[in-house]
N, C-alpha and C. Protein backbone atom coordinates (compact mmCIF):
# COMPACT_ATOMS: atom_id res chain seq x y z
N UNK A 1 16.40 -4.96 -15.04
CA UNK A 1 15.17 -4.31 -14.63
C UNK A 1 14.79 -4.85 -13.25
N UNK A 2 14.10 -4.43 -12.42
CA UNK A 2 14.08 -4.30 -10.96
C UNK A 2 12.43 -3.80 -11.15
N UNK A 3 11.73 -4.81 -10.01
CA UNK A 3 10.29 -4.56 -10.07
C UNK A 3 10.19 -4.30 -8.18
N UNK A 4 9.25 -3.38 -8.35
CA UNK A 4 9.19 -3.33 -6.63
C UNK A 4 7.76 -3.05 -6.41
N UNK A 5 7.26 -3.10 -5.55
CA UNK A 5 5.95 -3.59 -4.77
C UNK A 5 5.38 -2.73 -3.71
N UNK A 6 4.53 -1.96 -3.43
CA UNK A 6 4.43 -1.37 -2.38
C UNK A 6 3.04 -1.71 -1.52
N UNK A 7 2.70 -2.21 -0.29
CA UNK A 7 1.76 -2.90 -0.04
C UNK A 7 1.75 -1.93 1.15
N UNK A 8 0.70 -0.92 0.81
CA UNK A 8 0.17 0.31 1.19
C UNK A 8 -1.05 -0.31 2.08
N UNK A 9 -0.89 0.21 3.80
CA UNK A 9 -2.39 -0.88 4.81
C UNK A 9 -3.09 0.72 4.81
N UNK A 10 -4.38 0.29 4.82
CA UNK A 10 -5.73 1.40 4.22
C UNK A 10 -5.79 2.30 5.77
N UNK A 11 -5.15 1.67 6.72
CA UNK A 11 -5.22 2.15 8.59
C UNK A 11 -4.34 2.34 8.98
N UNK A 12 -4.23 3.47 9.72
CA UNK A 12 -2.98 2.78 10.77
C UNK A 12 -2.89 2.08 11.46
N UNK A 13 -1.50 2.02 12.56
CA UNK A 13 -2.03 0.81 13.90
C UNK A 13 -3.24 1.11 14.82
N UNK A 14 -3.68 2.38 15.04
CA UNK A 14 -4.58 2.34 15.95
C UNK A 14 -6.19 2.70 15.40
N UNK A 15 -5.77 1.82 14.11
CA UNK A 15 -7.62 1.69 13.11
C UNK A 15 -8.16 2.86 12.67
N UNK A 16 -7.20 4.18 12.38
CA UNK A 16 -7.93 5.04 12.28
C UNK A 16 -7.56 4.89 10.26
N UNK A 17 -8.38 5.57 9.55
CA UNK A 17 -8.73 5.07 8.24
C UNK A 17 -7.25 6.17 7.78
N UNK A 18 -6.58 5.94 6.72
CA UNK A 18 -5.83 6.93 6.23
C UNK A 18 -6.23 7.82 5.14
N UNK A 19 -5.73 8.74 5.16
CA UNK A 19 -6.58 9.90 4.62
C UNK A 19 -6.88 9.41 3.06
N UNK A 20 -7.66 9.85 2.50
CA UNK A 20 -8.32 9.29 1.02
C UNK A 20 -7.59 9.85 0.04
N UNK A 21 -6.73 11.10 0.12
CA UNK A 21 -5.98 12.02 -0.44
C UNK A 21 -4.99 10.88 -1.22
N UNK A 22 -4.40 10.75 -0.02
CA UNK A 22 -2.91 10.03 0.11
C UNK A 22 -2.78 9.60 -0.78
N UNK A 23 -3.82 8.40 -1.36
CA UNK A 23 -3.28 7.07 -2.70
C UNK A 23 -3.22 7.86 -3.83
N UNK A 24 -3.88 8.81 -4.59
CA UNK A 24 -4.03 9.18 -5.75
C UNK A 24 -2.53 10.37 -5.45
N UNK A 25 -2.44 11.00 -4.23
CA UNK A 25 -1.20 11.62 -4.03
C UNK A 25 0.27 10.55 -4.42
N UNK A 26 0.03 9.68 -3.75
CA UNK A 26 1.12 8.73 -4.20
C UNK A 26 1.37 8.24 -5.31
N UNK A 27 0.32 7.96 -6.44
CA UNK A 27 0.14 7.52 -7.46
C UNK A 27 0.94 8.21 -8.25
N UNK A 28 0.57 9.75 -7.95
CA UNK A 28 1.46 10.73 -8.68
C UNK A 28 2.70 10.50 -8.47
N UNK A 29 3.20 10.49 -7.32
CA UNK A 29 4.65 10.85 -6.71
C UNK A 29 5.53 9.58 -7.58
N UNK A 30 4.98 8.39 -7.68
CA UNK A 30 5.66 7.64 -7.97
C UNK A 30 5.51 7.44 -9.22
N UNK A 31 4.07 7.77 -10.38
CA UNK A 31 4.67 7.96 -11.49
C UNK A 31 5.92 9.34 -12.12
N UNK A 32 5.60 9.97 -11.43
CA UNK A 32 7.06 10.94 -11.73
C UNK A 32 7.96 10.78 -11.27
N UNK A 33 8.33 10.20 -10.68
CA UNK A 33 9.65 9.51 -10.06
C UNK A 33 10.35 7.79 -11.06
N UNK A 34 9.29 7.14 -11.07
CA UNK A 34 9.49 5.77 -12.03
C UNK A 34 9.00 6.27 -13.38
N UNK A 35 8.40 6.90 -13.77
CA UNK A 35 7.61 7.02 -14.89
C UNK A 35 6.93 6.02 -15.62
N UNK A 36 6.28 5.49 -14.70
CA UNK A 36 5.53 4.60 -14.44
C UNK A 36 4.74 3.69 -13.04
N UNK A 37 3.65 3.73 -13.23
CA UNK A 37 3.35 2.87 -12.13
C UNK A 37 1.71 2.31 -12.13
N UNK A 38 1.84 1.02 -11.46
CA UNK A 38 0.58 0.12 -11.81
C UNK A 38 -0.25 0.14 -10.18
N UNK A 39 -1.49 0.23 -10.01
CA UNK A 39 -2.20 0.41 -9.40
C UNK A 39 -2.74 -1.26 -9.11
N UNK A 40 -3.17 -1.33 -7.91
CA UNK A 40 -4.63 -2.43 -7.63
C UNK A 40 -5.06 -1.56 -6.62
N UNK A 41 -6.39 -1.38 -6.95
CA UNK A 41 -7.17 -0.50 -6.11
C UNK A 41 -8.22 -1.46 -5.02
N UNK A 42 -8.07 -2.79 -5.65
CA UNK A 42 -9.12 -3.81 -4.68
C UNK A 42 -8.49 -3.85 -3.55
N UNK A 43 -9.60 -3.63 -2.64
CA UNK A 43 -8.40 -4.27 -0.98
C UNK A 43 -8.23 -5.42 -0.87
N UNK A 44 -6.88 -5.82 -0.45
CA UNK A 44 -6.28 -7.20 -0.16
C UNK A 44 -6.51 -7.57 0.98
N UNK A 45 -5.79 -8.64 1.87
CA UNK A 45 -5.46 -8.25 3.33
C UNK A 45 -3.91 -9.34 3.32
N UNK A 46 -3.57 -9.02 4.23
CA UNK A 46 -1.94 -8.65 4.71
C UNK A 46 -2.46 -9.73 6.08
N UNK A 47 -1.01 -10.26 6.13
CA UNK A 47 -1.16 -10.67 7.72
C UNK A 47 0.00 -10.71 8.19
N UNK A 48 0.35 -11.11 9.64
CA UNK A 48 1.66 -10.76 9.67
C UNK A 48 1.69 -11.30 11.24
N UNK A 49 2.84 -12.00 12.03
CA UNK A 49 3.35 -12.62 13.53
C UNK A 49 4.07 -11.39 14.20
N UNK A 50 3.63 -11.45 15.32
CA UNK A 50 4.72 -10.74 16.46
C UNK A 50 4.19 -11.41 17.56
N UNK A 51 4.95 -12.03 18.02
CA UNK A 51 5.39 -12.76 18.77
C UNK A 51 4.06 -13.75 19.29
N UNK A 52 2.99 -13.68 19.59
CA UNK A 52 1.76 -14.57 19.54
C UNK A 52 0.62 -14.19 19.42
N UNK A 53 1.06 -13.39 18.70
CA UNK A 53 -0.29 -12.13 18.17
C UNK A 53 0.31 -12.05 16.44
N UNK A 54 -1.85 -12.28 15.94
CA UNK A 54 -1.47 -12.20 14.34
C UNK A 54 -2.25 -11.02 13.80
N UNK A 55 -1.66 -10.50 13.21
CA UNK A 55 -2.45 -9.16 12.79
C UNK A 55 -2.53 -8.95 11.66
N UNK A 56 -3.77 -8.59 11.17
CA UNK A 56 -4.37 -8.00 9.81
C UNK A 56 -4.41 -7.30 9.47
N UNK A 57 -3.73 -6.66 8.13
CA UNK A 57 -4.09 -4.82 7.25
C UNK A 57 -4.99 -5.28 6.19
N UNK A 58 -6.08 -4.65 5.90
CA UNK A 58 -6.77 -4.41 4.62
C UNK A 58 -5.44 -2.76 3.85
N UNK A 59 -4.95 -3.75 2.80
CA UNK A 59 -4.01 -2.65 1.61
C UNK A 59 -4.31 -2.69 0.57
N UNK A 60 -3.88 -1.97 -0.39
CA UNK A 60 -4.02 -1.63 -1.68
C UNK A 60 -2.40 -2.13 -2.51
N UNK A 61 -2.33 -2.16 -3.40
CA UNK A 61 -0.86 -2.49 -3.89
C UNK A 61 -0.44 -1.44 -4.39
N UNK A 62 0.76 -0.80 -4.93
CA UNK A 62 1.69 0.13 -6.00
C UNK A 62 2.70 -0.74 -6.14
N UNK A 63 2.78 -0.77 -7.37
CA UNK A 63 3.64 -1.62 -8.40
C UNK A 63 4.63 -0.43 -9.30
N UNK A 64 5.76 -0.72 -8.90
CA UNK A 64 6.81 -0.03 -10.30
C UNK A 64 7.97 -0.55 -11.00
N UNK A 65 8.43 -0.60 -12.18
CA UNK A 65 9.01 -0.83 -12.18
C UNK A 65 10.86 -0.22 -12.87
């Protein structure tokens, strides 16, 4: 069994919000595809290096397994 993770950022790069559609669209896509899938709907935040710059996503998780 194989568990995978999807750490979905709520923006794009240039801060604009992503559409509200999308997550409950995805939710679907990937329970019919895994036939199954686990949600966290709390926002997290993400961080991440390039080169001397650190940058932050507020995401949501999708979990399948």
């Amino acid at each position: 069994m194989k568990e995978y993770e999807i750490f979905l950022p709520l923006r794009y790069n240039d801060g604009t919000p992503i559409d509200a559609a999308f997550i409950p669209t995805l939710r679907i896509r990937l329970l019919e595809q895994f036939n199954g899938v686990t949600f966290f709907p709390q926002p997290n935040e993400g961080f991440w290096h390039m080169g001397d710059v650190t940058y932050r996503d507020e995401i949501v998780i999708f979990r399948v397994v």
